[in-house]
N, C-alpha and C. Protein backbone atom coordinates (compact mmCIF):
# COMPACT_ATOMS: atom_id res chain seq x y z
N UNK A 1 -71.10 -14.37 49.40
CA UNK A 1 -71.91 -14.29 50.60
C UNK A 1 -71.43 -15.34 51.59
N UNK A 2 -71.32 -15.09 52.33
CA UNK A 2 -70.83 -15.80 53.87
C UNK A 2 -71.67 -16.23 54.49
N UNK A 3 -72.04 -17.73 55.02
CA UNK A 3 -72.69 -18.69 54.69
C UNK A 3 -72.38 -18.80 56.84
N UNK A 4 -73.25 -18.75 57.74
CA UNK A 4 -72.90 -18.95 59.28
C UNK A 4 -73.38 -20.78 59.44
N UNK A 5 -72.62 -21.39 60.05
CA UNK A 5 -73.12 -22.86 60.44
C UNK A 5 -74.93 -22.49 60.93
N UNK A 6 -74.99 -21.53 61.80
CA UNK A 6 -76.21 -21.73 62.24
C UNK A 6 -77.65 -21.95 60.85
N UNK A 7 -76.85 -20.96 59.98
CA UNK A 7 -78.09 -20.82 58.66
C UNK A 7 -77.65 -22.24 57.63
N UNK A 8 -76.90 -23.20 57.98
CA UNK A 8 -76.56 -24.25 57.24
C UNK A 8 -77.34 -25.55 57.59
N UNK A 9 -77.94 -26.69 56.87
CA UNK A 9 -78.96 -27.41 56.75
C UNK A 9 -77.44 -28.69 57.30
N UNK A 10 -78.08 -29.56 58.16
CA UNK A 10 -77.61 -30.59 58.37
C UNK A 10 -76.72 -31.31 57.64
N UNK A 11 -76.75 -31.84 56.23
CA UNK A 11 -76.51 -31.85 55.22
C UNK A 11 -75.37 -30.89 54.85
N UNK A 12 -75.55 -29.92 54.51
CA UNK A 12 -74.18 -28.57 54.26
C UNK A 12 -73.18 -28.98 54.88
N UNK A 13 -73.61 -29.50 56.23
CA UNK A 13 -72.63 -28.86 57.52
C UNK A 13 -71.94 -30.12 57.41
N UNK A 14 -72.46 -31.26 57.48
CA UNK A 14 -71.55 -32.45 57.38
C UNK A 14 -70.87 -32.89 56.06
N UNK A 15 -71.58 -32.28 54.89
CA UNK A 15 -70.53 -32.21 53.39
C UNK A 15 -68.94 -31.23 54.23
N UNK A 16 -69.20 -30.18 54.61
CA UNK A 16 -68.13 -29.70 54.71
C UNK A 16 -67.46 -30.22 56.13
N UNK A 17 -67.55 -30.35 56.85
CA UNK A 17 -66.92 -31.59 57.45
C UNK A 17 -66.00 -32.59 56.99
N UNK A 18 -67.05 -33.18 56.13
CA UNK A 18 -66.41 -34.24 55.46
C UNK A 18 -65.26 -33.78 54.47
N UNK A 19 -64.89 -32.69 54.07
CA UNK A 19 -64.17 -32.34 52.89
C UNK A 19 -63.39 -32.37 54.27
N UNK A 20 -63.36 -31.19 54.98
CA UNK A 20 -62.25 -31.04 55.51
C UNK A 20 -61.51 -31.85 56.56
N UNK A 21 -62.08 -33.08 56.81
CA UNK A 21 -61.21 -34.43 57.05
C UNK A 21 -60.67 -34.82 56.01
N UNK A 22 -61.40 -35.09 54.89
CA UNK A 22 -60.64 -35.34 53.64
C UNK A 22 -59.28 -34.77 53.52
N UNK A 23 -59.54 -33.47 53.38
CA UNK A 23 -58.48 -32.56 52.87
C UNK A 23 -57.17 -32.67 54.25
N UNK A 24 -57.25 -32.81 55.34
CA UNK A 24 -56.76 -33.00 56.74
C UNK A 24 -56.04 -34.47 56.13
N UNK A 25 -56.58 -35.59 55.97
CA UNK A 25 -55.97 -36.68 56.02
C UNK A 25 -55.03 -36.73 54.58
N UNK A 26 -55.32 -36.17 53.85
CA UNK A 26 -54.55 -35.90 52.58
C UNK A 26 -53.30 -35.27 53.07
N UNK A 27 -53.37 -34.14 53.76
CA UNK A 27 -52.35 -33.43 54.24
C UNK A 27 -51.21 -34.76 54.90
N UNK A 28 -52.10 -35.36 55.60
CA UNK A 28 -51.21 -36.28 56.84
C UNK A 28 -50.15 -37.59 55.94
N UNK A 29 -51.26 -38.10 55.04
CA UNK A 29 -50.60 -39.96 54.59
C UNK A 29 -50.57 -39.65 53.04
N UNK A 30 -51.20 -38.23 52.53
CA UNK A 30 -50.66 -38.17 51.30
C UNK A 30 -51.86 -38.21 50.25
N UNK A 31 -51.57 -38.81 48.62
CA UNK A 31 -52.61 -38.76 48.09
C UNK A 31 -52.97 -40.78 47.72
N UNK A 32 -53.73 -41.19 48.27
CA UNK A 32 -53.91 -42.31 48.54
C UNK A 32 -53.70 -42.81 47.12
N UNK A 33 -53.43 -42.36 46.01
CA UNK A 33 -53.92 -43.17 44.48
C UNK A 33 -52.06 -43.58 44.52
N UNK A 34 -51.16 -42.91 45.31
CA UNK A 34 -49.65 -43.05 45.29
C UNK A 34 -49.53 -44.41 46.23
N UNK A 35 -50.22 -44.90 46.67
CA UNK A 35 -50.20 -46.12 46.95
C UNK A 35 -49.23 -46.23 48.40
N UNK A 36 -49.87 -44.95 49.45
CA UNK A 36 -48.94 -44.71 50.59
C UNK A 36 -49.27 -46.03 51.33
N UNK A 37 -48.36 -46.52 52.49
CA UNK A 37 -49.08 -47.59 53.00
C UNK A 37 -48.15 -46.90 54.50
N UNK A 38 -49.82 -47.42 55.48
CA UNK A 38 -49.95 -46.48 57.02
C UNK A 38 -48.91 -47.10 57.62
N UNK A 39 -48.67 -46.87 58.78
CA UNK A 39 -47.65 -47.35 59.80
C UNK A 39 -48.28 -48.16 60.47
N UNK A 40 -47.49 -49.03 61.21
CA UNK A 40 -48.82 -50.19 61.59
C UNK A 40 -49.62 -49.99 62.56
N UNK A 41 -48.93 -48.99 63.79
CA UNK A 41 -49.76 -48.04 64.84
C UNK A 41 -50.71 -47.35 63.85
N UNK A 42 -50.62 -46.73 63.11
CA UNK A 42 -51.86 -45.63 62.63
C UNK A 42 -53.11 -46.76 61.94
N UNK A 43 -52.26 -47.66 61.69
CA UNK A 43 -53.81 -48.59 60.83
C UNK A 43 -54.46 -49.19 61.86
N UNK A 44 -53.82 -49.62 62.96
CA UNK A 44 -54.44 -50.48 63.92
C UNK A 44 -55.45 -49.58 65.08
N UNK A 45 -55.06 -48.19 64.44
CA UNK A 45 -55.86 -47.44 65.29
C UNK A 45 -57.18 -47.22 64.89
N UNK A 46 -56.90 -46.90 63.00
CA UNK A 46 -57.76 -46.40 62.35
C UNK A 46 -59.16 -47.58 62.11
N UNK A 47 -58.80 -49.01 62.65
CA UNK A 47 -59.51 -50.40 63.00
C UNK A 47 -60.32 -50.56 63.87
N UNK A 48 -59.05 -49.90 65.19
CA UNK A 48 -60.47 -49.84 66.31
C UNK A 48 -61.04 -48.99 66.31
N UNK A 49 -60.72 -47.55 65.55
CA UNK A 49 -61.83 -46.45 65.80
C UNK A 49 -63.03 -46.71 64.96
N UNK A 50 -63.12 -47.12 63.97
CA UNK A 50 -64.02 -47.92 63.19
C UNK A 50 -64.75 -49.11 63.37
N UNK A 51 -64.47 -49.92 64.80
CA UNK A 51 -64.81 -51.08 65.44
C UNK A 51 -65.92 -50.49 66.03
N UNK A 52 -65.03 -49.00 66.52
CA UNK A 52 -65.77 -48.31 68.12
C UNK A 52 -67.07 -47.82 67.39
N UNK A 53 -66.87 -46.71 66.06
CA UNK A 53 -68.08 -45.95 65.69
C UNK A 53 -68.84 -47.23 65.09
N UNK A 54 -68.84 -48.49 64.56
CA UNK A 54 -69.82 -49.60 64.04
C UNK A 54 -70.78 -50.31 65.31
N UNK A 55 -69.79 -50.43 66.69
CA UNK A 55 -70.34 -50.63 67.71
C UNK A 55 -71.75 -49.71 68.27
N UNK A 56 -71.20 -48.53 68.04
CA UNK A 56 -72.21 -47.41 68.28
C UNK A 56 -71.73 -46.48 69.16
N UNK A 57 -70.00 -46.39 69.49
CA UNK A 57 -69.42 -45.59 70.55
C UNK A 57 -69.40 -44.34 70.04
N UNK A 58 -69.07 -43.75 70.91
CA UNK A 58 -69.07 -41.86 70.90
C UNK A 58 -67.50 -42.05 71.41
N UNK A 59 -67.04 -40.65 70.45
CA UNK A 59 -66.14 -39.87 71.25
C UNK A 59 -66.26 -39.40 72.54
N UNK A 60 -65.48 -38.59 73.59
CA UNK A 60 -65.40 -37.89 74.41
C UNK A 60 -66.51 -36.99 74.46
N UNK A 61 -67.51 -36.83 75.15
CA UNK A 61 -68.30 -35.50 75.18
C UNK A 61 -67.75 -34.18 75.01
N UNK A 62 -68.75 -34.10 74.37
CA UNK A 62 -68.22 -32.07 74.38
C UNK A 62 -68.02 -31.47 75.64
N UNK A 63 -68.79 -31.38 76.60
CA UNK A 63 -68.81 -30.54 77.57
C UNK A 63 -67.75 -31.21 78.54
N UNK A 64 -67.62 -32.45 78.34
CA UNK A 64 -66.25 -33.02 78.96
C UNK A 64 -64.68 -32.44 78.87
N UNK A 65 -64.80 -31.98 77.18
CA UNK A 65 -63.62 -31.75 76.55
C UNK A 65 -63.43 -30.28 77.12
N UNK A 66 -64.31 -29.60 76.70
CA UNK A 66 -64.42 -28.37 77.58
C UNK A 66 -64.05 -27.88 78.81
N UNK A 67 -64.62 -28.72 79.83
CA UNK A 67 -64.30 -28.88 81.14
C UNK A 67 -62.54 -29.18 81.36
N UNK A 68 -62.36 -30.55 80.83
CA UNK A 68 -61.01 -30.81 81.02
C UNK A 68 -59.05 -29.73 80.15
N UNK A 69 -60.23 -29.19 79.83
CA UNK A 69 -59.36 -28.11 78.55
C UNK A 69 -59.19 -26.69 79.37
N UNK A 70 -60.23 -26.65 80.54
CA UNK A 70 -60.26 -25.19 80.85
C UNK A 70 -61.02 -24.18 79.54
N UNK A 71 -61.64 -24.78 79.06
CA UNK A 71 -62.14 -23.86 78.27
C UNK A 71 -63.61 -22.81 78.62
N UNK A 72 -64.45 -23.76 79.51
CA UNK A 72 -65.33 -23.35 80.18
C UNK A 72 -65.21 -21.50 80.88
């Protein structure tokens, strides 16, 4: 049975999320237990984006991204 985001509980929706960054960053740097080590651009990024979301920053708005994409 085929499962629509709309009929999915908050919870659902961000487990699968979360896998599929998981599974995304696996693809990218590998399987972390191999003891990959980042490039020093990608770690220093992955620092401040983690500075930014502890601060309390947001990404780009949606309707921004939209707008600037022509997707509208």
């Amino acid at each position: 049975m085929e499962t629509t985001i709309a009929n999915m509980t908050k919870k659902e929706f961000t487990e699968i999320i979360a896998k599929v960054v998981e599974q995304k960053l696996f693809e990218i740097f590998g399987d972390h237990e191999e003891g990959v080590i980042l490039k020093e651009n990608v770690r220093k990024r992955l620092i401040r984006q983690k500075k930014s979301v502890a601060a309390g920053e947001r990404g780009e708005d949606i309707h921004r991204v939209i707008t600037r994409l022509g997707l509208n």
